[in-house]
Structures are given as structure tokens and as C-alpha cells.
Protein backbone atom coordinates (compact mmCIF):
# COMPACT_ATOMS: atom_id res chain seq x y z
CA UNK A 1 17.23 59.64 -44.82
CA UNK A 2 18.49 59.27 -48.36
CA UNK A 3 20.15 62.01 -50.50
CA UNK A 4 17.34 62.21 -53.13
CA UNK A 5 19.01 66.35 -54.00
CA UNK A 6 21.70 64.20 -55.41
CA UNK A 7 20.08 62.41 -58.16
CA UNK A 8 22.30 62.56 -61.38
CA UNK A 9 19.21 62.35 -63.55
CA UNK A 10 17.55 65.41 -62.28
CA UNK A 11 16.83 68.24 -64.41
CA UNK A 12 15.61 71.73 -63.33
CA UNK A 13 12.61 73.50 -64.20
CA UNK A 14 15.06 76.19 -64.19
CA UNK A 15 17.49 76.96 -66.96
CA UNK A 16 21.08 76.26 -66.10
CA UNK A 17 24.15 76.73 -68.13
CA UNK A 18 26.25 73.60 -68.90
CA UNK A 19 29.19 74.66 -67.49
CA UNK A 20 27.47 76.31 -63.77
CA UNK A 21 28.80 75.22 -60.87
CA UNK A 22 24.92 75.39 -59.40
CA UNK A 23 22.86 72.65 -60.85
CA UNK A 24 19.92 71.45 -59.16
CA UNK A 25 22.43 68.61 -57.43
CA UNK A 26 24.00 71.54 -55.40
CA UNK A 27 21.34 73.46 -53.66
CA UNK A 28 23.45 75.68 -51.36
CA UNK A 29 22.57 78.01 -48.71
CA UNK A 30 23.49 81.78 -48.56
CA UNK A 31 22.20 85.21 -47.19
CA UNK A 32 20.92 87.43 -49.43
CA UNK A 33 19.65 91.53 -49.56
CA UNK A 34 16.67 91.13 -52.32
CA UNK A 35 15.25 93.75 -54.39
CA UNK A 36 13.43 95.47 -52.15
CA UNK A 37 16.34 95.45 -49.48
CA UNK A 38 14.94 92.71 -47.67
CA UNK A 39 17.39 90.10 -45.66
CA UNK A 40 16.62 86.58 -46.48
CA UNK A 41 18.32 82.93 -46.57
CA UNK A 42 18.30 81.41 -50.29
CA UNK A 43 19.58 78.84 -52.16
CA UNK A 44 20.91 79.01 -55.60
CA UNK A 45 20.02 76.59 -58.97
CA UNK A 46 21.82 77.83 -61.83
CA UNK A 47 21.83 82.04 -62.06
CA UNK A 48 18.41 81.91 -60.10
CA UNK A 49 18.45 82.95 -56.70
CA UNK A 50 15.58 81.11 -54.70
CA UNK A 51 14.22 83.13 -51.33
CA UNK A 52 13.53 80.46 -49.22
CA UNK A 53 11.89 82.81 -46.81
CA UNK A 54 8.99 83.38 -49.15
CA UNK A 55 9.01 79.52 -50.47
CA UNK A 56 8.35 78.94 -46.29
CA UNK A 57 5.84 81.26 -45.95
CA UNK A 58 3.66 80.57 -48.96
CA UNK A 59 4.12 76.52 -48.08
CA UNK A 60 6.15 75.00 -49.92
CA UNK A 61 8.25 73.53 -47.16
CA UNK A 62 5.29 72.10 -45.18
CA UNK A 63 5.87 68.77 -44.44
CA UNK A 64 9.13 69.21 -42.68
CA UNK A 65 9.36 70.78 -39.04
CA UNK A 66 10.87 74.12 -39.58
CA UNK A 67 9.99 77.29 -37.43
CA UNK A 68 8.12 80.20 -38.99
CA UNK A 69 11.00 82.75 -39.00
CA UNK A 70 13.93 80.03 -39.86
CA UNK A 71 14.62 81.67 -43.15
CA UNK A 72 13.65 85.11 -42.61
CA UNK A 73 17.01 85.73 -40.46
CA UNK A 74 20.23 87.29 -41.39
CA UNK A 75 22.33 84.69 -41.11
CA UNK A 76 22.03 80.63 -41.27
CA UNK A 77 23.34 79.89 -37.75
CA UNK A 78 19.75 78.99 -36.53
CA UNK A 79 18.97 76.65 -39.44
CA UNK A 80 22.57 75.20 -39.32
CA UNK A 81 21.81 74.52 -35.48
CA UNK A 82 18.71 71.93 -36.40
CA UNK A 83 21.44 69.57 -37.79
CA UNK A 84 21.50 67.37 -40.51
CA UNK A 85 18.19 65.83 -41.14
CA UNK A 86 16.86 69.10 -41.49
CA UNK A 87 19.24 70.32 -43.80
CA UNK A 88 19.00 67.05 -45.62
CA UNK A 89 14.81 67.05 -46.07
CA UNK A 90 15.10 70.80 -47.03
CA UNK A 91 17.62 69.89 -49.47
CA UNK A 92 15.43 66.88 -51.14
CA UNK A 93 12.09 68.89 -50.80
CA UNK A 94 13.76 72.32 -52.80
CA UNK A 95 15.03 69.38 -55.39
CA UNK A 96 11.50 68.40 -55.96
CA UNK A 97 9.91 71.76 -55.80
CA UNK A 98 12.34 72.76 -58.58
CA UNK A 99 12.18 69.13 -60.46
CA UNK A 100 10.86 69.61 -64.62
CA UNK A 101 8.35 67.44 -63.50
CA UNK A 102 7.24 69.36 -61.09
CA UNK A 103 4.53 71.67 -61.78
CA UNK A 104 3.63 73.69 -58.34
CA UNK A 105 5.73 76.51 -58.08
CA UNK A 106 7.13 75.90 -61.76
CA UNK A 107 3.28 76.95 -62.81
CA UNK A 108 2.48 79.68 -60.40
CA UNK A 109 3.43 82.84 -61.62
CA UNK A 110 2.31 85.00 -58.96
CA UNK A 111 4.41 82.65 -56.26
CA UNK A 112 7.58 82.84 -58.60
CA UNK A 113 7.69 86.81 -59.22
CA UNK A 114 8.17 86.96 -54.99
CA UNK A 115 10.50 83.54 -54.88
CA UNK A 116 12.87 84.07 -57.34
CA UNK A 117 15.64 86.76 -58.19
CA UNK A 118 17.81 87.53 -60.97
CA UNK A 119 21.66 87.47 -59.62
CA UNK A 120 21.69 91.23 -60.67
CA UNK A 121 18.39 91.89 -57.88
CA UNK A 122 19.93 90.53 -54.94
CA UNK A 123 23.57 91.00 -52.92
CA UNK A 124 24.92 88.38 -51.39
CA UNK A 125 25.90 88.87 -47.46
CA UNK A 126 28.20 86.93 -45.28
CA UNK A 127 26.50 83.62 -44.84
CA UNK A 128 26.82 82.96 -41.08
CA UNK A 129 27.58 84.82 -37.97
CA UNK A 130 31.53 83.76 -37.44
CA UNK A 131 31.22 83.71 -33.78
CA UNK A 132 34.89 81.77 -33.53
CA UNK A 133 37.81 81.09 -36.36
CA UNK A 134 40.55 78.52 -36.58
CA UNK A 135 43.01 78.21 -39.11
CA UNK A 136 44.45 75.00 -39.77
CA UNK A 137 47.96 74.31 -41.35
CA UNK A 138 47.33 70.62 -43.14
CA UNK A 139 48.74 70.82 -46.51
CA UNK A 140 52.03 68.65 -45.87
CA UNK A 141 53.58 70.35 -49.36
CA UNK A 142 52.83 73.75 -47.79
CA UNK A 143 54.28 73.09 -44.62
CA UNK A 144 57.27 71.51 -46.46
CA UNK A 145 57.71 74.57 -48.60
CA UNK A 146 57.60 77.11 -45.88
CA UNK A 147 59.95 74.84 -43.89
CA UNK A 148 62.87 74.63 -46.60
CA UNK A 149 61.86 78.69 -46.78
CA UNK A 150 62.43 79.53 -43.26
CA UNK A 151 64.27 76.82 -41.83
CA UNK A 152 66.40 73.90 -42.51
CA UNK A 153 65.57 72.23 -45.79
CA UNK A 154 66.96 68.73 -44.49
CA UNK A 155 64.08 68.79 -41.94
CA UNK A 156 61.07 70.90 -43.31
CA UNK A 157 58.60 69.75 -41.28
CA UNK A 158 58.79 70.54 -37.30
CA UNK A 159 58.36 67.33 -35.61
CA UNK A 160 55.26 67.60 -34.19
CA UNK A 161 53.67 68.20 -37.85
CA UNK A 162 53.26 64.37 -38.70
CA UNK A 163 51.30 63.68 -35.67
CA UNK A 164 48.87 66.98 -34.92
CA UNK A 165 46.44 68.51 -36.98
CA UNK A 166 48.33 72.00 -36.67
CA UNK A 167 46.70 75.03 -36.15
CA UNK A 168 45.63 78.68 -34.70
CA UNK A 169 43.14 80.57 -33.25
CA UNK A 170 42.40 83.44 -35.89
CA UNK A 171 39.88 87.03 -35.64
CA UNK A 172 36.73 86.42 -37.00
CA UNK A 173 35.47 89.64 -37.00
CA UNK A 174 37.36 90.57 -40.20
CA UNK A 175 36.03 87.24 -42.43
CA UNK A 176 34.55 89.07 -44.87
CA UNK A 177 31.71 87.70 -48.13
CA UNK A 178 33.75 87.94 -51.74
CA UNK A 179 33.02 91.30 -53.01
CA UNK A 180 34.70 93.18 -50.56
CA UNK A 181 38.05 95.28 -51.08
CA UNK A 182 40.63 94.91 -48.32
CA UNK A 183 43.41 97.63 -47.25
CA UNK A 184 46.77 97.07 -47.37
CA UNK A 185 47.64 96.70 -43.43
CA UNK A 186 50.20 98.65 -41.31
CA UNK A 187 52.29 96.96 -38.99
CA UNK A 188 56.17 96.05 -37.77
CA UNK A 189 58.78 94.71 -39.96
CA UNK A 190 62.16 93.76 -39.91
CA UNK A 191 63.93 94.74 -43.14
CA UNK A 192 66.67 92.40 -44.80
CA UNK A 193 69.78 93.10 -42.96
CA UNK A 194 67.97 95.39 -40.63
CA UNK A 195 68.53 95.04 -36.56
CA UNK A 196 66.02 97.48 -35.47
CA UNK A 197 61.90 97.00 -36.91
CA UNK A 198 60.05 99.52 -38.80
CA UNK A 199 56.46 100.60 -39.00
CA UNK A 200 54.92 100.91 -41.75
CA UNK A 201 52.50 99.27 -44.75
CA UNK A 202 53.41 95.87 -45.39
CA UNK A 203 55.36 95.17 -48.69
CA UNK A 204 54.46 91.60 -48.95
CA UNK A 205 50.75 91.01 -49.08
CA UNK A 206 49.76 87.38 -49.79
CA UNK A 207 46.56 85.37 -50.80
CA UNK A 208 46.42 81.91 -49.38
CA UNK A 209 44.17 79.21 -51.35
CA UNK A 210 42.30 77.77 -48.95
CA UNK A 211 38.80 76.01 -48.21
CA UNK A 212 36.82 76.69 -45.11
CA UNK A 213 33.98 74.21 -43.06
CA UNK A 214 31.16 75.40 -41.15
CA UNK A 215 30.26 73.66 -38.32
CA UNK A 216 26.89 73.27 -36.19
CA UNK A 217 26.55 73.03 -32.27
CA UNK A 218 28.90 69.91 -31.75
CA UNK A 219 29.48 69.05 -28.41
CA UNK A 220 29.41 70.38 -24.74
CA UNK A 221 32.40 71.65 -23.12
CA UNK A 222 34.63 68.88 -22.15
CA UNK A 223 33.60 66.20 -24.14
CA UNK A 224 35.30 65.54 -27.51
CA UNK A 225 34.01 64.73 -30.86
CA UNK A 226 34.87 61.34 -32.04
CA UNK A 227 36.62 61.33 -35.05
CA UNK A 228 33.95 58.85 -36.91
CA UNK A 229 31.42 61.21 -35.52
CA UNK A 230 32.66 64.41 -36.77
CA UNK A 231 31.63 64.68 -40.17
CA UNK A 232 27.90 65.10 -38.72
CA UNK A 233 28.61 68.41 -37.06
CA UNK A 234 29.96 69.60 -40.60
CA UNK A 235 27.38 71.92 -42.41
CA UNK A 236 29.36 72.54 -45.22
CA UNK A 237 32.48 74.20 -46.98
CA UNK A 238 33.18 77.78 -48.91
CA UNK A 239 36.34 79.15 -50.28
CA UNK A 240 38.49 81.08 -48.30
CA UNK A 241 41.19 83.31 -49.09
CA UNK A 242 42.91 83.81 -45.63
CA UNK A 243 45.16 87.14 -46.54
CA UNK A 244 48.40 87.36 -45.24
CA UNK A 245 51.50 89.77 -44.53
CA UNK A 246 54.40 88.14 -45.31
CA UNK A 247 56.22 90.93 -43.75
CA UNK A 248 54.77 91.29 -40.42
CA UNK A 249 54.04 87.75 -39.99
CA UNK A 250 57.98 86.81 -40.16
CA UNK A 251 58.57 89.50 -37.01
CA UNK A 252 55.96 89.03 -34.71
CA UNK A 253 54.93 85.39 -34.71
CA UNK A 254 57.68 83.93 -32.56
CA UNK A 255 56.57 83.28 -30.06
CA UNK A 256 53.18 82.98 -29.94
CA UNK A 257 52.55 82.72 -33.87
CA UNK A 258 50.70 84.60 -35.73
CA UNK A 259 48.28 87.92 -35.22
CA UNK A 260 48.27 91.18 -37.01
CA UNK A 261 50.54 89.66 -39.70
CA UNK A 262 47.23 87.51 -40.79
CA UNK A 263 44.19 88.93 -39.15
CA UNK A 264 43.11 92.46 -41.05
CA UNK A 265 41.41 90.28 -43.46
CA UNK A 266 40.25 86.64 -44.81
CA UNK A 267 37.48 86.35 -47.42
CA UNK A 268 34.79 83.84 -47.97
CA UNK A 269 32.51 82.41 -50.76
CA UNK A 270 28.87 83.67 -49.65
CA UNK A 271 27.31 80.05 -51.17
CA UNK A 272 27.87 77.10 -48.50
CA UNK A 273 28.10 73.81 -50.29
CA UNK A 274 26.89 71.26 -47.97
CA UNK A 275 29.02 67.82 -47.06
CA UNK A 276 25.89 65.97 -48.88
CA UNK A 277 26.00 67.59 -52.32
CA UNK A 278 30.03 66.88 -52.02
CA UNK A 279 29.32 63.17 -51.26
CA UNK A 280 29.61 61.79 -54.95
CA UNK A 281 32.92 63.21 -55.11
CA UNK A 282 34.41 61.97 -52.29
CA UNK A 283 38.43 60.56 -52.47
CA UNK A 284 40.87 59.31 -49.76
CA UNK A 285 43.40 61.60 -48.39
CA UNK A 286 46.65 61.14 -48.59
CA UNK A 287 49.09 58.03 -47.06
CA UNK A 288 49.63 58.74 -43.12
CA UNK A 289 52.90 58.27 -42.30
CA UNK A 290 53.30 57.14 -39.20
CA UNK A 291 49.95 56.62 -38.34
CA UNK A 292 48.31 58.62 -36.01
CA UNK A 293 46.81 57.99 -32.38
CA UNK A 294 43.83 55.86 -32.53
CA UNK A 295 41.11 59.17 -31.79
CA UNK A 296 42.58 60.53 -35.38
CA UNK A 297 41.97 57.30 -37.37
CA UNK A 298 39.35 58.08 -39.51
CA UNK A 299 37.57 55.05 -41.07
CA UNK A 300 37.24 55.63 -44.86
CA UNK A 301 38.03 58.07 -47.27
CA UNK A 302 38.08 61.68 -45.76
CA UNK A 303 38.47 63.91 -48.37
CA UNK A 304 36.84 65.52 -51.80
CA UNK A 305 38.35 65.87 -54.99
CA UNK A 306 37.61 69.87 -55.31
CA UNK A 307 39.87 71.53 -57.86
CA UNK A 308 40.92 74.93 -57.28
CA UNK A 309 42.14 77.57 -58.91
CA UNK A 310 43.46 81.12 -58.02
CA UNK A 311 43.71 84.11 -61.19
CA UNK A 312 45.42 87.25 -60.53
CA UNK A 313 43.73 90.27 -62.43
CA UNK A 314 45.96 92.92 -62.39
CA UNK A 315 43.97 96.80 -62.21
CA UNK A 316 45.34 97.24 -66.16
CA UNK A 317 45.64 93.94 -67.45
CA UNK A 318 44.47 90.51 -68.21
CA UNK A 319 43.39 87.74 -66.03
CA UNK A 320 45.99 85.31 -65.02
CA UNK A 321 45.80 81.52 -63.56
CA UNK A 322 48.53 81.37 -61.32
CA UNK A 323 47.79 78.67 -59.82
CA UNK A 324 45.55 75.07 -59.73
CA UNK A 325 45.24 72.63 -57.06
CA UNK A 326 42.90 70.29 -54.96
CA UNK A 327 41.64 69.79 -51.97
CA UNK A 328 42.40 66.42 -52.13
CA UNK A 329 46.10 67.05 -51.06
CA UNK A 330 45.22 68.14 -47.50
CA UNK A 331 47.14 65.82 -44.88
CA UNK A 332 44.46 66.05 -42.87
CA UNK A 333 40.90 65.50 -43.40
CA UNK A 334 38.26 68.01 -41.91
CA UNK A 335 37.00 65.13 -39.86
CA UNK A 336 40.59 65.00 -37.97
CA UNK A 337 40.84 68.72 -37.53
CA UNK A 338 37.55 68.62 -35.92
CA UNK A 339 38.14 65.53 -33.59
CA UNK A 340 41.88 66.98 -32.49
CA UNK A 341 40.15 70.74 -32.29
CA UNK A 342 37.64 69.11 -29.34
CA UNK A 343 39.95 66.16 -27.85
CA UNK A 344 40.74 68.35 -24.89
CA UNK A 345 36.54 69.47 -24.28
CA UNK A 346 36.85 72.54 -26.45
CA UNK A 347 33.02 73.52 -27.39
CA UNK A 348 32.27 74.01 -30.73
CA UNK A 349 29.22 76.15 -31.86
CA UNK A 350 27.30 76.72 -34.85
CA UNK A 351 28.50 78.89 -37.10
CA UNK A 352 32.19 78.24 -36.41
CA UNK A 353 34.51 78.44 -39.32
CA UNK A 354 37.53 76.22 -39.74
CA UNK A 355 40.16 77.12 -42.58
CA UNK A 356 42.23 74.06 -43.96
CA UNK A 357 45.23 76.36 -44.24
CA UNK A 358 46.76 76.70 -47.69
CA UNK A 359 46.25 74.20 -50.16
CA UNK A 360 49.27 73.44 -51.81
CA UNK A 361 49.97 70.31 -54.31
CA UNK A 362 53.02 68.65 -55.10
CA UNK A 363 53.83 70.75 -58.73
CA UNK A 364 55.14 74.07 -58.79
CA UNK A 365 52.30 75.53 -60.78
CA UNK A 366 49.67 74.13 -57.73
CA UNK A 367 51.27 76.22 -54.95
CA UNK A 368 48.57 77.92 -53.29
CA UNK A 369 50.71 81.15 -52.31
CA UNK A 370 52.41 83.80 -53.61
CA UNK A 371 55.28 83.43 -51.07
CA UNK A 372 55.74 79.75 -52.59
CA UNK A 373 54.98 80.66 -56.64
CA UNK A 374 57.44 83.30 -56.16
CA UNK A 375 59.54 81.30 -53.81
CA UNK A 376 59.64 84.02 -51.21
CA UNK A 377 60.27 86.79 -54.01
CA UNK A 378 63.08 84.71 -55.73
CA UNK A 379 61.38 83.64 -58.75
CA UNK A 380 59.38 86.30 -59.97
CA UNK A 381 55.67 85.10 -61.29
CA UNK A 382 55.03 86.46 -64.83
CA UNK A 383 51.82 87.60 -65.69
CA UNK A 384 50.51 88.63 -69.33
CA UNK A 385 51.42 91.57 -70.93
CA UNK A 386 55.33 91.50 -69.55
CA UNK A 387 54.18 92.12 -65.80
CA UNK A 388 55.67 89.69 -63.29
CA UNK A 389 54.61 89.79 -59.18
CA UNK A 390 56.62 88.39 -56.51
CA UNK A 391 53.44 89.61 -54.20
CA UNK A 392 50.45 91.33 -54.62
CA UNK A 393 50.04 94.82 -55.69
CA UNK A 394 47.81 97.48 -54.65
CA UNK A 395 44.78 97.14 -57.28
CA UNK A 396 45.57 93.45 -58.05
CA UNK A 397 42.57 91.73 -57.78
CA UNK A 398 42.42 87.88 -56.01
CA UNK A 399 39.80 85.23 -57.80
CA UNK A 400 39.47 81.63 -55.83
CA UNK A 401 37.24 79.27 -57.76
CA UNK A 402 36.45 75.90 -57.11
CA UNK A 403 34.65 72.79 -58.36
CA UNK A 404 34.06 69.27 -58.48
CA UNK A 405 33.67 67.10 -61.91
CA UNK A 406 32.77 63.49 -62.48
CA UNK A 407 30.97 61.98 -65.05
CA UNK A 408 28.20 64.63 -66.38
CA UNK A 409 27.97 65.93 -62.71
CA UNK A 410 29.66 69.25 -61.71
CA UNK A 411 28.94 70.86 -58.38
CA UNK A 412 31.22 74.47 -57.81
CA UNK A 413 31.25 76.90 -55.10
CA UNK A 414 31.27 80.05 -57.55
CA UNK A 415 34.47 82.29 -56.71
CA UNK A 416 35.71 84.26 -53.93
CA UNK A 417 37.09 87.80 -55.26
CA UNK A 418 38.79 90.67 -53.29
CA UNK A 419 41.09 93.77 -54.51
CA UNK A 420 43.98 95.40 -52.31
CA UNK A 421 43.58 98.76 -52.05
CA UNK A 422 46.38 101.41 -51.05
CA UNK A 423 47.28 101.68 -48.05
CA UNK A 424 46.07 104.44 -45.83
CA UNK A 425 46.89 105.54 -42.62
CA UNK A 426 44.77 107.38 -40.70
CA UNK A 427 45.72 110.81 -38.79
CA UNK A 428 46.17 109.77 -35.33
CA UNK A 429 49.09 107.68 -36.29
CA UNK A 430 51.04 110.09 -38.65
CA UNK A 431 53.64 111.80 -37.00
């Protein structure tokens, strides 16, 4: 089935700022509450959000096979699970629907006051139930960085990082939509020159610039995903800003890696930018060097040139870019992560979300940390108005944007935004 969503030459019925990151060539998928505190699944074309309940119900989607209640749900799970030539014919049929030349929906008043939604009428909830999490480490300058850091700089990377896609089991139950403040955590650390830990709130919160994919039901247990294949169980991507504590993740992770130090909070886009409506922007990934086993050679360019950004607004000041990268420097490619995530039968479901790990690039200015802009609180990053951070601060607040450009065409994922909050620590612990 062709990609007719994509069409450069497409205009919208509905108006759409030059500069959005949601013209009718996007079309993603989110949950929203409405104004009348109704759950429903939408898409988004420019600052119109689109109930795609209602546009179901009152028959706009028709002609392709879809279930009564698949957009009436609270989360996209469901939908994600009919795979791709569903998502693809919804996609193409919404780009028609909202088409200038259109005239169905674009003339039917009635039909558009209970379709459509001002971004001010709705709130945007977490797209998909995160049933399981994995964090990937794949940005090679990352993993360099952290290596000359922590270890020996001769030998940055560990030796198996050249050959595996690296990576962890996280905690979904704390992935939380943009929007949402986070605490800072309590936990163990070891202070410089200390011998003995201490407990308390963690002095060295971090942001990590990362992407995210969503997956749909893949495979069943014990039988791996071929790496050609793989791309086809990918629903789409989101921002991610997987939170860390510097701190606590330096004492407890050896040696089973890491846990509280990195699981209190990660936050996600709430808009899920499907593979398809990246597909004109596709690049190739970085040089493999050596090349990997044969079930991680991935025929063709694997990766999207997404530039990213990450601004720093502190609670009295100006916003600052502290960063800019791409996505196109991840080592790996999704479609590798996913075929070494299932080579030994693990089952992957729908809904799963799989972080790249933090996307660093190769200038000093596109490191996608804190703990590397600040070079692990050596090189103090200064912000406007005379502030400097070598971490973040309690009422600092964390944007992640993200788009692609080429040509005329620009397709964004909108931001991901959290503020640290004091922490607090609750009664039963004080002592």
C-alpha cells in the first residue's frame, strides 16, 4: 500500500503555521482528555487536535476494517496491535479527509464542532500503556565520553560495545507524558573521598537526550525478529528524556547496572510520529567498524536525520539551548536493537518502548547530557544572565524538541518538557 499521507504537495483544509512541526504529512497518534473530559485517540494537523473517535463513529473511516471502539480507548496499544496496513490506510484516509480539496468534513459544521479541538480544550495523556522498557546505550560518542569519564581514556569503549547493541531493562511504570514535574529522588551515594555511602537527595540530577520507538506485537517467544524484518514491528518514535542520578547511579550500578539511580522518572512526547511519515527523511547510520554478525546486518540505510535540541529554562531566567544534535549519530539503528533485543526468543508486545540511550554527536555543543556539557561538573555550562549549571537545579525546567527538514517538508515531534522539583522526603523515612 503506498504512502499517499506523505504527499509533498498536500495542503490542509486546516490552517497550519509555516514553521509547525504537524503538517498534514505527519498525522500522528496520541491520547487525549477532550473538553468534556472524555478519553479519546487523536491525531494532530497543525494546532488542531482531530478526535478520531468521533471521525469513526460518524463514518468517516468506513472503508477500512477497524472495530467500533478502536479509538474510543485510553491508550493506542489495540490500534498499534492491527499492524501496519492499518495504520498506513488510516493515515492516507485522515490525509484525504483533511485534503483543501476535500469538502466532507471540511463543509460540515455540525461534524467539525464534535471532531475537532483547540490545543487549549484537550490534555494530552500518555500515549500507550508501557507494559515493558528497555534502554539502549548506542550513541558511540556517548559511550566514548562516559568511558574517558569513568575509565581509561586510551580504551573508552568496553570491548563488547563494537559488537552488541548495549542495553538495560528499565521501570516503566514511571515513563511519564511531557507536562509532568518530577521530584528530585533520594537514594545512596558515595561522596568524593568518602569510604562509607550516604543517604540522601541526589546532587547530580541529569536529563539525557534521547528518542524512544514503540513497538507492536512482534514475535512469539523464542523466535527472533530478523533484522530486515524489524522495522515492520516499529509503530513509531517520541522524545524521551530518560532522567538520571548521576550520583546514585555511580554507587549502585556495579554490578548489575543501573536501578534507582535512573528509574524515578523518564518522560515522553505524548504525539507518536510513525516510521512512515519519517520515511522521506531517512539517512544511513554511521560506518560499522568491524562489521557485525550477519543477524545485525541491516540492508540499507537505518536511520533518520531528526535534529534535536535540549533548552534549559531556569525558574528566574531565560531559555537556554544547551545543546543540538541528531539522531542520525546513533551506532545502532532501531532495526538492530530490535533484532539483537529478540535473537535469544525474547517476546516483544505492543506497546513496548525502546529508548536509543543518549544521543550524543561528535561536537562539544551536541552532547546530549549534562554530565558530558559539564564534563562531569568540570566545565561549568553558562546560561544567560551570569548563571552557569554543572547539573540541574531544583526548578530548572528540561525542553527536548525535535524535527526533521528537507526541502519545503518539515515533520517535528513537538517537545517533551519536565521541571525538578525539591526534594521531599516523606515521614516514615526521617529519623
Amino acid at each position: 500500500m503506498p504512502i499517499k499521507a506523505n504527499d509533498p504537495n498536500r495542503v490542509s483544509w486546516l490552517p497550519v503555521r509555516e514553521d509547525s512541526d504537524f503538517p498534514i504529512q505527519n498525522i500522528p497518534f496520541g491520547v487525549f482528555l477532550t473538553r468534556e473530559d472524555v478519553i479519546t485517540i487523536g491525531t494532530r494537523i497543525g494546532d488542531t487536535a482531530i478526535d478520531l473517535g468521533a471521525l469513526h463513529q460518524l463514518g468517516y473511516l468506513q472503508d477500512i476494517p477497524l472495530t467500533d471502539d478502536i479509538f474510543l480507548q485510553d491508550s493506542l496499544n489495540d490500534f498499534i496491535s492491527d499492524g501496519k496496513k492499518t495504520w498506513r490506510a488510516v493515515r492516507n484516509r485522515i490525509a484525504e479527509i483533511f485534503d483543501i480539496q476535500n469538502k466532507d468534513l471540511q463543509q460540515n459544521e455540525a461534524h467539525k464542532k464534535i471532531i475537532l479541538f483547540a490545543l487549549d480544550e484537550i490534555e494530552m495523556q500518555l500515549p500507550v500503556q508501557i507494559g515493558d522498557y528497555t534502554d539502549f546505550y548506542s550513541s558511540k560518542e556517548h559511550a566514548t565520553n562516559v568511558g574517558k569519564m569513568f575509565r581509561d581514556p586510551e580504551n573508552a569503549l568496553l570491548p563488547n560495545w563494537l559488537h552488541i547493541p548495549v542495553g538495560y531493562h528499565g521501570r516503566s511504570s514511571t515513563i511519564i507524558p511531557s507536562g509532568t514535574p518530577i521530584r528530585r529522588p533520594y537514594g545512596q551515594t558515595l561522596p568524593k573521598g568518602s569510604k562509607t555511602p550516604v543517604f540522601g537527595p541526589s546532587q547530580r540530577v541529569d536529563f539525557e537526550l534521547e528518542m524512544a520507538f514503540i513497538t507492536t506485537d512482534a514475535n512469539k517467544l523464542g523466535e527472533p525478529i530478523p533484522v530486515d524484518d524489524a522495522e515492520e514491528y516499529i509503530f513509531g518514535l517520541v522524545l524521551f528524556n530518560d532522567w538520571s542520578a548521576r550520583d546514585i547511579q555511580k554507587w549502585e550500578y556495579v554490578p548489575l547496572g543501573p536501578f534507582l539511580g535512573k528509574s524515578f522518572a523518564s518522560s515522553i512526547s505524548p504525539w507518536i510520529v510513525t516510521l512512515d511519515a519519517l520515511e522521506p527523511f531517512r539517512v544511513a547510520s554511521p560506518v560499522q567498524d568491524p562489521a557485525p554478525f550477519p543477524y545485525l546486518r541491516q540492508k540499507g540505510p537505518g536511520s533518520f536525520d531528526i535534529r534535536l535540541e535540549v533548552d534549559l529554562i531556569p525558574d528566574s531566567g531565560e531559555s537556554n539551548t544547551i545543546c543540538r544534535s541528531n539522531f542520525r549519530y546513533m551506532y545502532w539503528t532501531m532495526a538492530q536493537q530490535l533484532a539483537h533485543h529478540t535473537v535469544n526468543g525474547c517476546k516483544i508486545n505492543s506497546g513496548d518502548l525502546m529508548g536509543s540511550g543518549t544521543i550524543s554527536g561528535p561536537t562539544d555543543d551536541s552532547f546530549g547530557s549534562m554530565l558530558e556539557l559539564a564534563w562531569m561538573g568540570s566545565k561549568p555550562v553558562a546560561l544567560k544572565g551570569g548563571q552557569t549549571r554543572t547539573f540541574i537545579d531544583d526548578l530548572d525546567t528540561v525542553v527536548l524538541k525535535g524535527h526533521c527538514k528537507k526541502g519545503g517538508l518539515r515533520i517535528g515531534f513537538g517537545e517533551v518538557r519536565s521541571q525538578l522539583l525539591p526534594s521531599v522526603l516523606p515521614k516514615t523515612l526521617q529519623t
